[in-house]
C-alpha atoms as a PDB file:
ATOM      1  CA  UNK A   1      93.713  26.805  54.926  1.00  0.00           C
ATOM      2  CA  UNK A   2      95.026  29.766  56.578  1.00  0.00           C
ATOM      3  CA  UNK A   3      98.741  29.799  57.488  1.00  0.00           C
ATOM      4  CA  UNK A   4      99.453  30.885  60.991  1.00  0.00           C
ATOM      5  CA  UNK A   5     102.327  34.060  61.378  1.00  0.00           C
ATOM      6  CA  UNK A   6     105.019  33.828  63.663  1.00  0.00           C
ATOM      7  CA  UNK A   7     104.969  37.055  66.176  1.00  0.00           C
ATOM      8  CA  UNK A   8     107.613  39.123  65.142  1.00  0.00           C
ATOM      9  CA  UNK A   9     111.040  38.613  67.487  1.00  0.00           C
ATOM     10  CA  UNK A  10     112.287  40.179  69.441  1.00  0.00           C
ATOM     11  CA  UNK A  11     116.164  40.625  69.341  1.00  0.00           C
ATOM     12  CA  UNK A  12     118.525  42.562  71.981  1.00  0.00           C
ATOM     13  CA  UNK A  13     121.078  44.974  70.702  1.00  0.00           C
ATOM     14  CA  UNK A  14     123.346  47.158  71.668  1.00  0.00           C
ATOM     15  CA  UNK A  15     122.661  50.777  70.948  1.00  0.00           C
ATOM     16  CA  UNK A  16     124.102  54.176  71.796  1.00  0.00           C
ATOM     17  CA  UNK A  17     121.674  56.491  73.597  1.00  0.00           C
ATOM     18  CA  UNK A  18     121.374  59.733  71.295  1.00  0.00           C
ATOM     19  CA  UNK A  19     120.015  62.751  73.688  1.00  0.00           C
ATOM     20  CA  UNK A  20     118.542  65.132  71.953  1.00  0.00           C
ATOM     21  CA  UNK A  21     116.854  68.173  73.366  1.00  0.00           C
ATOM     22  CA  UNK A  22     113.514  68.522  71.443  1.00  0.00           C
ATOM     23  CA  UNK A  23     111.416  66.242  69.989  1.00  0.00           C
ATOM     24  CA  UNK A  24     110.491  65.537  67.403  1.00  0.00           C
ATOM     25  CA  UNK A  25     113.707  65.635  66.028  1.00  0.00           C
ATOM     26  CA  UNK A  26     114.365  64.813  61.811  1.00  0.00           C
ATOM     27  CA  UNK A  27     115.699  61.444  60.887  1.00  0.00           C
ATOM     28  CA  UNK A  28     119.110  62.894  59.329  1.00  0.00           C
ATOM     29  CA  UNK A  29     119.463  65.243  62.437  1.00  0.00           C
ATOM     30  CA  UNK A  30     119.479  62.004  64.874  1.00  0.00           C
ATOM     31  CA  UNK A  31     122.215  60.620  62.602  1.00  0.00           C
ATOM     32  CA  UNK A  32     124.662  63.553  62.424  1.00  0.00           C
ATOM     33  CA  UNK A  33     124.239  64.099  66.547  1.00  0.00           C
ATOM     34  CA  UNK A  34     125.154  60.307  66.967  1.00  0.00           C
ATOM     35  CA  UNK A  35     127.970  60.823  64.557  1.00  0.00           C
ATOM     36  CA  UNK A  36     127.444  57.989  62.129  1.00  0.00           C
ATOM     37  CA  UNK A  37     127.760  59.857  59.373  1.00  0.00           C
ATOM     38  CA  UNK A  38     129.833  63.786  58.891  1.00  0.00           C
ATOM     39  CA  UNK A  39     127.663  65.457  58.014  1.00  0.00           C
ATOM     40  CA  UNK A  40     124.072  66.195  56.646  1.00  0.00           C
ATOM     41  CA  UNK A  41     124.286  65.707  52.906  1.00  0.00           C
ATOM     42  CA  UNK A  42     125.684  62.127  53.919  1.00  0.00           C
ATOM     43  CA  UNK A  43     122.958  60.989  56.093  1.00  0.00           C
ATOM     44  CA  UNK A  44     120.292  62.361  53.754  1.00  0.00           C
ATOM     45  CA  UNK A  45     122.177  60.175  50.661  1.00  0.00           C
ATOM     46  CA  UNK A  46     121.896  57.347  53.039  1.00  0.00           C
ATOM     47  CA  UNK A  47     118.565  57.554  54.095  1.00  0.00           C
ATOM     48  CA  UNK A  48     117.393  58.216  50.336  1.00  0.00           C
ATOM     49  CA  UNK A  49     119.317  55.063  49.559  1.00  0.00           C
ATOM     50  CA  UNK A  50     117.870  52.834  52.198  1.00  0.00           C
ATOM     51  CA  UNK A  51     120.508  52.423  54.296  1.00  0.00           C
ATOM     52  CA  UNK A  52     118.411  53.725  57.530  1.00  0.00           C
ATOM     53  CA  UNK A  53     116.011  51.312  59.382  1.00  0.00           C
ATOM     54  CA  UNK A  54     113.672  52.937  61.989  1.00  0.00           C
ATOM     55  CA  UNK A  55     112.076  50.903  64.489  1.00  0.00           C
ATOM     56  CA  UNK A  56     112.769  47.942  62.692  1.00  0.00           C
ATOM     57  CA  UNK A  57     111.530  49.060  59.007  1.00  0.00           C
ATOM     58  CA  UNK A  58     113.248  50.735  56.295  1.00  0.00           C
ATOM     59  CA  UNK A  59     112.985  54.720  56.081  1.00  0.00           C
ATOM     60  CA  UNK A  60     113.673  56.478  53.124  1.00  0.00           C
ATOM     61  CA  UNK A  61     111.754  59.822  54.452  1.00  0.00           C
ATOM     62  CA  UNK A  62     114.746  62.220  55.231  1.00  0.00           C
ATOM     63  CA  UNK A  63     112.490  64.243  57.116  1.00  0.00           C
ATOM     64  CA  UNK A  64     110.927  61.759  59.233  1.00  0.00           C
ATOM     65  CA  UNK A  65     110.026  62.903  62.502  1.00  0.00           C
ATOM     66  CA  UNK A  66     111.886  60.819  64.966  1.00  0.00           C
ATOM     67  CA  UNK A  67     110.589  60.691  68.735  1.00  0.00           C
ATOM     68  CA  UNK A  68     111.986  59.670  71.753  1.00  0.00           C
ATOM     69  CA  UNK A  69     112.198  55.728  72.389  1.00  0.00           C
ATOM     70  CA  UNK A  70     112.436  55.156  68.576  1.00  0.00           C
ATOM     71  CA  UNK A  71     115.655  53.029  67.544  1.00  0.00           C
ATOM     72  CA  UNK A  72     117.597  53.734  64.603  1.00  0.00           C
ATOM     73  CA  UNK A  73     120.065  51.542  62.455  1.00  0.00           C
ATOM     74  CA  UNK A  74     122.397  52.472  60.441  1.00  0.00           C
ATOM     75  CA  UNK A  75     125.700  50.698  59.010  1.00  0.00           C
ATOM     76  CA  UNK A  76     125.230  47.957  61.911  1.00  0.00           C
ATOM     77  CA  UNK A  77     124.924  50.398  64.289  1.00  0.00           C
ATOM     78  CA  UNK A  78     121.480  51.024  66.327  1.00  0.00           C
ATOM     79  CA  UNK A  79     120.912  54.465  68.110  1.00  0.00           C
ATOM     80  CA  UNK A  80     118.180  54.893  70.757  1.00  0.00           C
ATOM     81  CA  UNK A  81     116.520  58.546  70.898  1.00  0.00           C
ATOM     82  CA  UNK A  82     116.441  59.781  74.601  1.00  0.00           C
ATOM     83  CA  UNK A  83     114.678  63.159  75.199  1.00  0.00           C
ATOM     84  CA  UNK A  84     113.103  64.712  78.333  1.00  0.00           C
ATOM     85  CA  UNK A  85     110.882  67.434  76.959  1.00  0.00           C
ATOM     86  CA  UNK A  86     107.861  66.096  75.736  1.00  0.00           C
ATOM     87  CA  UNK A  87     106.512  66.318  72.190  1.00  0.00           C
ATOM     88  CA  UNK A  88     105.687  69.483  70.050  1.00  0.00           C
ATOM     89  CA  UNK A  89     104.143  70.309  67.954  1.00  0.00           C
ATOM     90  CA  UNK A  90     105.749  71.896  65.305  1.00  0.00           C
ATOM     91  CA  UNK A  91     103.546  74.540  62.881  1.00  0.00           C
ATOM     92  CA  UNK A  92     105.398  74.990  59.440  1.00  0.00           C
ATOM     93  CA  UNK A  93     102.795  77.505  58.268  1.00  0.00           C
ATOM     94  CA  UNK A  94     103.040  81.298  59.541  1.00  0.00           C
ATOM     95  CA  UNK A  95      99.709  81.681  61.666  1.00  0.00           C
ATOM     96  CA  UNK A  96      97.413  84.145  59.926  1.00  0.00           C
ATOM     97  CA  UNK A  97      96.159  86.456  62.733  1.00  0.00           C
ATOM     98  CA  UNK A  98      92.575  89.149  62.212  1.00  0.00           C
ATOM     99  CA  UNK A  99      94.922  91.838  63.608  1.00  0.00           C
ATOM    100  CA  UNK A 100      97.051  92.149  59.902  1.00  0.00           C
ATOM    101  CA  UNK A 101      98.000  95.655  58.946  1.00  0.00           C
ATOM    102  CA  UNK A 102      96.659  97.252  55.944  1.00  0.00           C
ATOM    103  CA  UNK A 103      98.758  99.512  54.282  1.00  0.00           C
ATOM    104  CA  UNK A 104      97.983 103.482  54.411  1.00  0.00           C
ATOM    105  CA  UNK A 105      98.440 105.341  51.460  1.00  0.00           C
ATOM    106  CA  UNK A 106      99.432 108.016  53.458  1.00  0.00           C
ATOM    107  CA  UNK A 107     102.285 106.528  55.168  1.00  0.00           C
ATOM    108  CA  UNK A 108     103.901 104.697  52.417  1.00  0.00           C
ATOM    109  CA  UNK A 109     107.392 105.175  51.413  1.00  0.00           C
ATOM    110  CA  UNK A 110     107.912 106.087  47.541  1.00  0.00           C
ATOM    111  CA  UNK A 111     110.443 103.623  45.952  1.00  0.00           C
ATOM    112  CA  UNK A 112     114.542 104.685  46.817  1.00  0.00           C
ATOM    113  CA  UNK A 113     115.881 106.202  43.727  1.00  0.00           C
ATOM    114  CA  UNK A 114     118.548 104.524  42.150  1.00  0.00           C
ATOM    115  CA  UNK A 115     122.014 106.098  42.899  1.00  0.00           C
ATOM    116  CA  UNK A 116     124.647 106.910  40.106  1.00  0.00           C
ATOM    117  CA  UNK A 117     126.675 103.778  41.029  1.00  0.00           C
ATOM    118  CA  UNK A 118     124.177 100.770  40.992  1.00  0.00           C
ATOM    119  CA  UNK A 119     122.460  98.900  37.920  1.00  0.00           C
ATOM    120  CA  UNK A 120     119.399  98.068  37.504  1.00  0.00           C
ATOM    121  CA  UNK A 121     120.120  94.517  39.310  1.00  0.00           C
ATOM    122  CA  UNK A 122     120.509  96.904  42.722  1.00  0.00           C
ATOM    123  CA  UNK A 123     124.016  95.921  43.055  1.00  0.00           C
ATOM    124  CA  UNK A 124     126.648  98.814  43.504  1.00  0.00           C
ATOM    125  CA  UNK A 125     130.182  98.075  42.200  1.00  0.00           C
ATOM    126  CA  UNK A 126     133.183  97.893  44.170  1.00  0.00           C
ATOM    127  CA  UNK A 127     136.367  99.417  44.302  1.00  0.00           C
ATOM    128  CA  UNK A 128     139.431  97.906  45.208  1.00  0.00           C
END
């Protein structure tokens, strides 16, 4: 015999609007702008730690792109993502185009010679 599921509920809560001006925005991000946490090492720790629900599930991505309408909760606190732009789309990778230069043996530069006050590391020592 199959077992019928409940629906999930619904429950109403009170949560701070966070505005944030692009989307999508990272997880952490969302928590530092609605000042749960100080800073950005804290909010990645908690989010690592599973202290961060999103959308009703636990997150443990710190990176998780958050969009606008998505609910946050943290500490007993919920945040609600408000944005007005709409999504986009965000390339990571540099774009590889046909028009790359080759390099001319005729126009390159021979290497800078070292000068009587630098190692080999390139750094130059100070004087004070």
């Amino acid at each position: 015999m199959k077992q019928q599921q409940d629906p999930p509920q619904e429950i109403e809560v009170e949560a701070l609007e966070v505005i944030v001006q692009q989307q999508p925005i990272e997880l952490y991000k969302v928590l530092k702008i609605g000042n749960l946490v100080n800073g950005g090492g804290e909010a990645k720790l908690a989010i690592a730690e599973g202290y961060v629900g999103l959308n009703g599930e636990l997150e443990q991505r710190k990176r998780k792109k958050v969009y606008a309408g998505d609910i946050i909760e943290f500490n007993g606190q919920f945040l609600y993502v408000v944005c007005d732009q709409p999504p986009t789309e965000v390339d990571n990778k540099p774009s590889k185009s046909n028009n790359t230069k080759s390099k001319d043996k005729s126009t390159t530069k021979a290497p800078k010679q070292a000068s009587a006050n630098s190692n080999k590391t390139g750094r130059r020592s100070i004087k004070f």
